[in-house]
Protein backbone atom coordinates (compact mmCIF):
# COMPACT_ATOMS: atom_id res chain seq x y z
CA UNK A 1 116.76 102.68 121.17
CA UNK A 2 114.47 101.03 118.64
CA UNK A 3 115.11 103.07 115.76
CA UNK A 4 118.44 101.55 115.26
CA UNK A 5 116.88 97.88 114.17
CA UNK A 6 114.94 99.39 111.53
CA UNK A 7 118.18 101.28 110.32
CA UNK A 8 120.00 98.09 110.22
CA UNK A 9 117.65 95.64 109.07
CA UNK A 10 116.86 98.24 106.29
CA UNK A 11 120.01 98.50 105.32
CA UNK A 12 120.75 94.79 104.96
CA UNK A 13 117.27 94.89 103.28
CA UNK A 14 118.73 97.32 100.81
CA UNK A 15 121.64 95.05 99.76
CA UNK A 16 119.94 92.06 99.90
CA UNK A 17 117.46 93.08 97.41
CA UNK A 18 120.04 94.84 95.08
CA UNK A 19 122.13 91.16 95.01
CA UNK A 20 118.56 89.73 94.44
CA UNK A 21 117.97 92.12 91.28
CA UNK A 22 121.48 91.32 90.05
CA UNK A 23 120.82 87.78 90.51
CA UNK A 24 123.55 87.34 92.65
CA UNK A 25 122.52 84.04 94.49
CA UNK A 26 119.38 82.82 95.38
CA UNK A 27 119.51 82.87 99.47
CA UNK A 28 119.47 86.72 99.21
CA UNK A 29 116.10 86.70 98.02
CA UNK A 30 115.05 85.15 101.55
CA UNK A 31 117.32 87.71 103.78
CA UNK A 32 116.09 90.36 101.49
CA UNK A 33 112.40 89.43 102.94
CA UNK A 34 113.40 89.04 106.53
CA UNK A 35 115.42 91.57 107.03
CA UNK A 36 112.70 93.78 105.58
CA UNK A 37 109.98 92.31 107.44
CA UNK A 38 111.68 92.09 110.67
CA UNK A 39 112.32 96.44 109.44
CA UNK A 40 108.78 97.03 109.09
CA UNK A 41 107.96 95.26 112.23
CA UNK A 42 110.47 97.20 114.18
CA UNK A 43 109.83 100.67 112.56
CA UNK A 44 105.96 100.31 113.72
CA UNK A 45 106.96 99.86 117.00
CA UNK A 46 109.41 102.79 116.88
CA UNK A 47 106.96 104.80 115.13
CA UNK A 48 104.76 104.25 117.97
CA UNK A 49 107.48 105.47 120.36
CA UNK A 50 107.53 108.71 118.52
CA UNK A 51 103.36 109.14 118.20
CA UNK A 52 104.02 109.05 122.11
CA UNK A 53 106.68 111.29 122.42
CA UNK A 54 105.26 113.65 120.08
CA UNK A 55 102.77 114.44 122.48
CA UNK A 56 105.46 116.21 124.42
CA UNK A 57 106.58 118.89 122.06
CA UNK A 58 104.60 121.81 122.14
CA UNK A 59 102.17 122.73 118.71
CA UNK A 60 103.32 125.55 117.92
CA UNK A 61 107.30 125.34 118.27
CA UNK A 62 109.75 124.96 115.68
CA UNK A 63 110.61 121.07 117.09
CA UNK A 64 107.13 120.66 115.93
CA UNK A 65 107.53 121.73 112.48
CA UNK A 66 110.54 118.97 112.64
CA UNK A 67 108.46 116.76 114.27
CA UNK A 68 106.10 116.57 111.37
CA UNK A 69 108.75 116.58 108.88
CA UNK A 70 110.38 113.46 110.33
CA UNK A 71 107.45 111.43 110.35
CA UNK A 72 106.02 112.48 106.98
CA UNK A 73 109.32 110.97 105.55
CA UNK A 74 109.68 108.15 107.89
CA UNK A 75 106.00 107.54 107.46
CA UNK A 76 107.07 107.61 103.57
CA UNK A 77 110.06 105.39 104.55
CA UNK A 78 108.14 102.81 105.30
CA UNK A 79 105.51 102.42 102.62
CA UNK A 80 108.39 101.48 100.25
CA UNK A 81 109.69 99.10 102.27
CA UNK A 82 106.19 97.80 102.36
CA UNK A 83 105.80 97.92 98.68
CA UNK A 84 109.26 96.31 98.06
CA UNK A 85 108.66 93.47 100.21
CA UNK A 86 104.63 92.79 98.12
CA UNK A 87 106.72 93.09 95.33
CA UNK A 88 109.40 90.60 96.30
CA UNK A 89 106.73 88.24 97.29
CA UNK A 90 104.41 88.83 94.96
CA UNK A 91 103.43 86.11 92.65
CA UNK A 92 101.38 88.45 90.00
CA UNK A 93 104.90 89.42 88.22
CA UNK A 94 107.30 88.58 86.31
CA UNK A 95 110.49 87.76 89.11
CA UNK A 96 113.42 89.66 87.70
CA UNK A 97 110.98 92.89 86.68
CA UNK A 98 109.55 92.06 90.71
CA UNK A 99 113.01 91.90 91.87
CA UNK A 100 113.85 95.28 90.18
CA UNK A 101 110.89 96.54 91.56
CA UNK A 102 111.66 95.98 94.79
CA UNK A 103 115.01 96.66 94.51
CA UNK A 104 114.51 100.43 93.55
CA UNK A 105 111.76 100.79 95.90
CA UNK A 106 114.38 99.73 99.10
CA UNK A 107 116.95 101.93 97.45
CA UNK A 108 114.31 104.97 97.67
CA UNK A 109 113.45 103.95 101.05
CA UNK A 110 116.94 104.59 102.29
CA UNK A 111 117.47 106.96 100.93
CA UNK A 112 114.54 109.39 102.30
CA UNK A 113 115.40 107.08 105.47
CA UNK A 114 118.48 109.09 105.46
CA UNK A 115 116.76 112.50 104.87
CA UNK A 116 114.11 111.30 107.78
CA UNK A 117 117.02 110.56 110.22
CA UNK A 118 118.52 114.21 109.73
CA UNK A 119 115.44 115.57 110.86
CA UNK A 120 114.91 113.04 113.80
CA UNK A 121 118.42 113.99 114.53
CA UNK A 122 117.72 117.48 114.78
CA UNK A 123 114.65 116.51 117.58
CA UNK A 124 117.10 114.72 119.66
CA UNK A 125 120.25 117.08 119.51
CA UNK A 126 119.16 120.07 119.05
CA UNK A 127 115.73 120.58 120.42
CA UNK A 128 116.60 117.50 123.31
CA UNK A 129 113.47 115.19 122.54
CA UNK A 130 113.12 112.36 124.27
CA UNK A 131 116.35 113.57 126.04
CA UNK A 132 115.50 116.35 128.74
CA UNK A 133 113.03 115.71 131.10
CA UNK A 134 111.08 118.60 130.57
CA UNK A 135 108.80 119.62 127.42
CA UNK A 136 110.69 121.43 124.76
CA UNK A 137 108.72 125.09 124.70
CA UNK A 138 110.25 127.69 122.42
């Protein structure tokens, strides 16, 4: 249940700072940071969902190998999310080369977000984490 308010404030992360690098309007520029913030926020607590349902997938099986995929990437995910929302913010820089910045960095974090949610799509459907109420053993 909580990955689905990083996915969407992400997303409206991602478009927000794309407008903001086009120079669209200035508002976007603050939903850009909120929407990302309010992401990052979210995705810790989801990603400490998943440290605590990881513990019920055994170490050797294949949902393991998954396992570790999916947070590797999501893990990734979220440091450019991070680094788009220092570089929106940040002071240091130039604003349109910030806004750029942190425009491509969002775009590269959904992407692999996409590439991170096939896998943890794979640990729910196919292998039934955090579905079944027994531990997945191969």
């Amino acid at each position: 249940m909580l990955v689905h308010f990083p996915i969407a404030l992400g997303t409206v992360a991602v478009g927000a700072s794309v407008a903001s690098a086009a120079d669209v309007a200035e508002p976007v520029d603050m939903i850009a940071n909120f929407a990302n913030s309010g992401g990052l926020i979210m995705a810790m607590l989801a990603m400490l969902a998943g440290l605590l349902e990881l513990r019920t997938i055994g170490n050797q099986s294949e949902a393991m190998r998954v396992a570790t995929w999916h947070m590797m990437i999501m893990a990734t995910v979220w440091v450019c999310f991070l680094v788009a929302l220092m570089l929106s913010i940040s002071t240091g820089l130039d604003h349109s080369t910030a806004q750029i910045a942190a425009a491509a960095c969002a775009v590269a974090g959904f992407l692999l977000m996409g590439a991170g949610g096939w896998y943890g799509g794979r640990l729910v459907y196919e292998f039934g984490i955090a579905v079944k109420d027994q531990t997945y053993r191969p």
